[in-house]
C-alpha atoms as a PDB file:
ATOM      1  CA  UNK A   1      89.406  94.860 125.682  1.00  0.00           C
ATOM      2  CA  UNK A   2      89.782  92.188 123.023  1.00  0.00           C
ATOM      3  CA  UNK A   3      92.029  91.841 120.247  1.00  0.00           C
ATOM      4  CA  UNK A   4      90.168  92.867 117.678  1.00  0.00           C
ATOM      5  CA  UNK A   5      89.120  96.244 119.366  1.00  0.00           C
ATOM      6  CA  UNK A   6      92.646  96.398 119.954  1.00  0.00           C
ATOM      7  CA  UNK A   7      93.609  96.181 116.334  1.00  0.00           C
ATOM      8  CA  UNK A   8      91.102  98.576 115.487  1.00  0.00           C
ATOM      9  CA  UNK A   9      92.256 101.223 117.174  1.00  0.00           C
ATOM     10  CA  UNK A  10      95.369 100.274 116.157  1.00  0.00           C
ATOM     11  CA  UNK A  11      94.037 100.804 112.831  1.00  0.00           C
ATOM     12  CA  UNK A  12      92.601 103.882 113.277  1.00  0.00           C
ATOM     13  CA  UNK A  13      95.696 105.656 114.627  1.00  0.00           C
ATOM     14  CA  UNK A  14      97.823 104.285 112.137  1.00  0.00           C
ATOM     15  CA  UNK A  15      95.591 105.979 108.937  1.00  0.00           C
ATOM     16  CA  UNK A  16      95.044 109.314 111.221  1.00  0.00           C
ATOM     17  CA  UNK A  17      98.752 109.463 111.210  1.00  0.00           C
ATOM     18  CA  UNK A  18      99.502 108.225 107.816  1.00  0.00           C
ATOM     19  CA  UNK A  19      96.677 110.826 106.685  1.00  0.00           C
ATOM     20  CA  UNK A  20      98.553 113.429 108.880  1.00  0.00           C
ATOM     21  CA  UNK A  21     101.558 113.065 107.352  1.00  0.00           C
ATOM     22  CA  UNK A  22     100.316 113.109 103.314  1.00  0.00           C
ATOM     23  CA  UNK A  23      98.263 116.701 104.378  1.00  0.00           C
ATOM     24  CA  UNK A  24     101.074 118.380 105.896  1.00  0.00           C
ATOM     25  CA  UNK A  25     103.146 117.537 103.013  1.00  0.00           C
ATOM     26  CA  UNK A  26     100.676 118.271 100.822  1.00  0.00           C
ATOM     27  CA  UNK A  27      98.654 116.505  97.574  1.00  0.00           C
ATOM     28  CA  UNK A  28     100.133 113.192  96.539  1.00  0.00           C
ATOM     29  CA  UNK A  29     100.554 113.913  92.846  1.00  0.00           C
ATOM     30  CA  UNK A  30      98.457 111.639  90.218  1.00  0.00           C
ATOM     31  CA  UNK A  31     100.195 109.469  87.809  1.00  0.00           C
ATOM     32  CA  UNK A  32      99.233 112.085  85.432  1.00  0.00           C
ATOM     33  CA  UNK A  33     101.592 114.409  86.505  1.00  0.00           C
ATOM     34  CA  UNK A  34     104.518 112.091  86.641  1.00  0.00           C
ATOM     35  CA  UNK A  35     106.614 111.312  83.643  1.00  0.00           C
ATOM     36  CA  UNK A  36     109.630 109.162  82.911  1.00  0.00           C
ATOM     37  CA  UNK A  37     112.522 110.872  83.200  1.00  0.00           C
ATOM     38  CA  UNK A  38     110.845 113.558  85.874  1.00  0.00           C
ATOM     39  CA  UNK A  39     113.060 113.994  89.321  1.00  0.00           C
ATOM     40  CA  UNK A  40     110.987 112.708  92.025  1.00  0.00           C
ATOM     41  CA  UNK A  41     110.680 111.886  95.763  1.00  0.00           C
ATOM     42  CA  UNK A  42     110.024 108.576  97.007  1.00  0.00           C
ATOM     43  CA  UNK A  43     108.887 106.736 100.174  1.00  0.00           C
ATOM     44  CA  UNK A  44     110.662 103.950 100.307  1.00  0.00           C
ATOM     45  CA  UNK A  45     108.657 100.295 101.608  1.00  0.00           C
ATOM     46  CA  UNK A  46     111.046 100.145 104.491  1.00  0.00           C
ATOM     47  CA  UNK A  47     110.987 104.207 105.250  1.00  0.00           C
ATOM     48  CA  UNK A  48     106.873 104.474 105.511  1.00  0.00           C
ATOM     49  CA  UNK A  49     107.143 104.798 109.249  1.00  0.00           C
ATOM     50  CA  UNK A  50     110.066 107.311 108.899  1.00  0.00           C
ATOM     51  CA  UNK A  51     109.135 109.500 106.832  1.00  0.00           C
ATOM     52  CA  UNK A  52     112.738 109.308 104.750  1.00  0.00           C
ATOM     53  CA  UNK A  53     112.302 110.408 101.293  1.00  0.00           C
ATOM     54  CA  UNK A  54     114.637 108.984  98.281  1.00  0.00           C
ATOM     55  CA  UNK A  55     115.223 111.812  95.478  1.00  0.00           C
ATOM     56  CA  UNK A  56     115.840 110.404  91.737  1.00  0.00           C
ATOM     57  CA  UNK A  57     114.568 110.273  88.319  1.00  0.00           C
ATOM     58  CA  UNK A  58     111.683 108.216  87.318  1.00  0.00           C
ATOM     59  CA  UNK A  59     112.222 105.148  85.364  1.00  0.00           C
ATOM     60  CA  UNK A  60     109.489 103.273  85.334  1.00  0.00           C
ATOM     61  CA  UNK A  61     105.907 104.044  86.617  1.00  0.00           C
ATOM     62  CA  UNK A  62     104.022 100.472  88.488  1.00  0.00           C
ATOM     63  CA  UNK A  63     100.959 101.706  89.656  1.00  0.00           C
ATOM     64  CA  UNK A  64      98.470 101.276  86.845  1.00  0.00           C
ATOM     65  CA  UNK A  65      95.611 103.642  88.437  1.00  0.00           C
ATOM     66  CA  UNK A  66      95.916 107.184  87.958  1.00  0.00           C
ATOM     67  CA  UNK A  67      95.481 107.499  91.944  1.00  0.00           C
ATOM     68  CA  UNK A  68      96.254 105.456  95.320  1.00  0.00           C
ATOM     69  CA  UNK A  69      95.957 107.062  98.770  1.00  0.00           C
ATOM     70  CA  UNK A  70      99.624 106.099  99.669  1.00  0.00           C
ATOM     71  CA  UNK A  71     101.667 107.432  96.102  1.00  0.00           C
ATOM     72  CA  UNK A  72     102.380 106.108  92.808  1.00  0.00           C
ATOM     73  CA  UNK A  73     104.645 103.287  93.233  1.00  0.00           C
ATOM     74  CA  UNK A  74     107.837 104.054  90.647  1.00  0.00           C
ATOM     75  CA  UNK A  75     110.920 102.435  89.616  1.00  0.00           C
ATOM     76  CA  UNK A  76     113.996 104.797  89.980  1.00  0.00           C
ATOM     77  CA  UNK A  77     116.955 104.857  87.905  1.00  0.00           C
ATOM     78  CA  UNK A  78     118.830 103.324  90.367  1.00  0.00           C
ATOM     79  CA  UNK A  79     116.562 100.438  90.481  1.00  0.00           C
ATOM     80  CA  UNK A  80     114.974 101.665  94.334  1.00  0.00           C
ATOM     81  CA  UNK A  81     111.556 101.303  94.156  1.00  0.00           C
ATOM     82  CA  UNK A  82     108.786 103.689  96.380  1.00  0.00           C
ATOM     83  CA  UNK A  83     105.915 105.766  96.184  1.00  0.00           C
ATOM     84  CA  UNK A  84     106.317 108.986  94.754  1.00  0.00           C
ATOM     85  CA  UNK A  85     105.774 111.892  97.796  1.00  0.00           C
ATOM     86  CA  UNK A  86     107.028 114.823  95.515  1.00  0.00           C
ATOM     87  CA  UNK A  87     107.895 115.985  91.983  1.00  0.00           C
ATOM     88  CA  UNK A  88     110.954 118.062  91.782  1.00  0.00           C
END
């Protein structure tokens, strides 16, 4: 097998997982339903494989579209940045 059948199965397990875990979660909420000031839950860049969410309140919002597959990136209060997974 060569590398770059390799890498695309690879490829295709990592987005069956990723897509695993955002369905059995639930919707990733649109930028239009988050707000500054709203108490969220983020993915963090370095807890993606994890899983490990990050609770605060929403500070700043960086993704302009009102969609991406993987969460809105925010800015927390506390300065951590992630993709939003939840609104509390």
């Amino acid at each position: 097998m060569s590398n770059s059948q390799n890498y695309a199965i690879l490829s295709k397990q990592r987005f069956r997982i990723s897509h695993q875990c955002q369905t059995s979660l639930g919707a990733i909420p649109s930028r239009d339903k988050i707000k500054i000031g709203v108490t969220v839950q983020i993915v963090q860049k370095q807890d993606q494989r994890t899983g490990n969410l990050t609770e605060g309140i929403v500070k700043r919002i960086l993704t302009s579209s009102n969609a991406h597959p993987h969460g809105i990136k925010v800015e927390l209060d506390n300065g951590k940045i992630g993709r939003v997974q939840n609104i509390i």
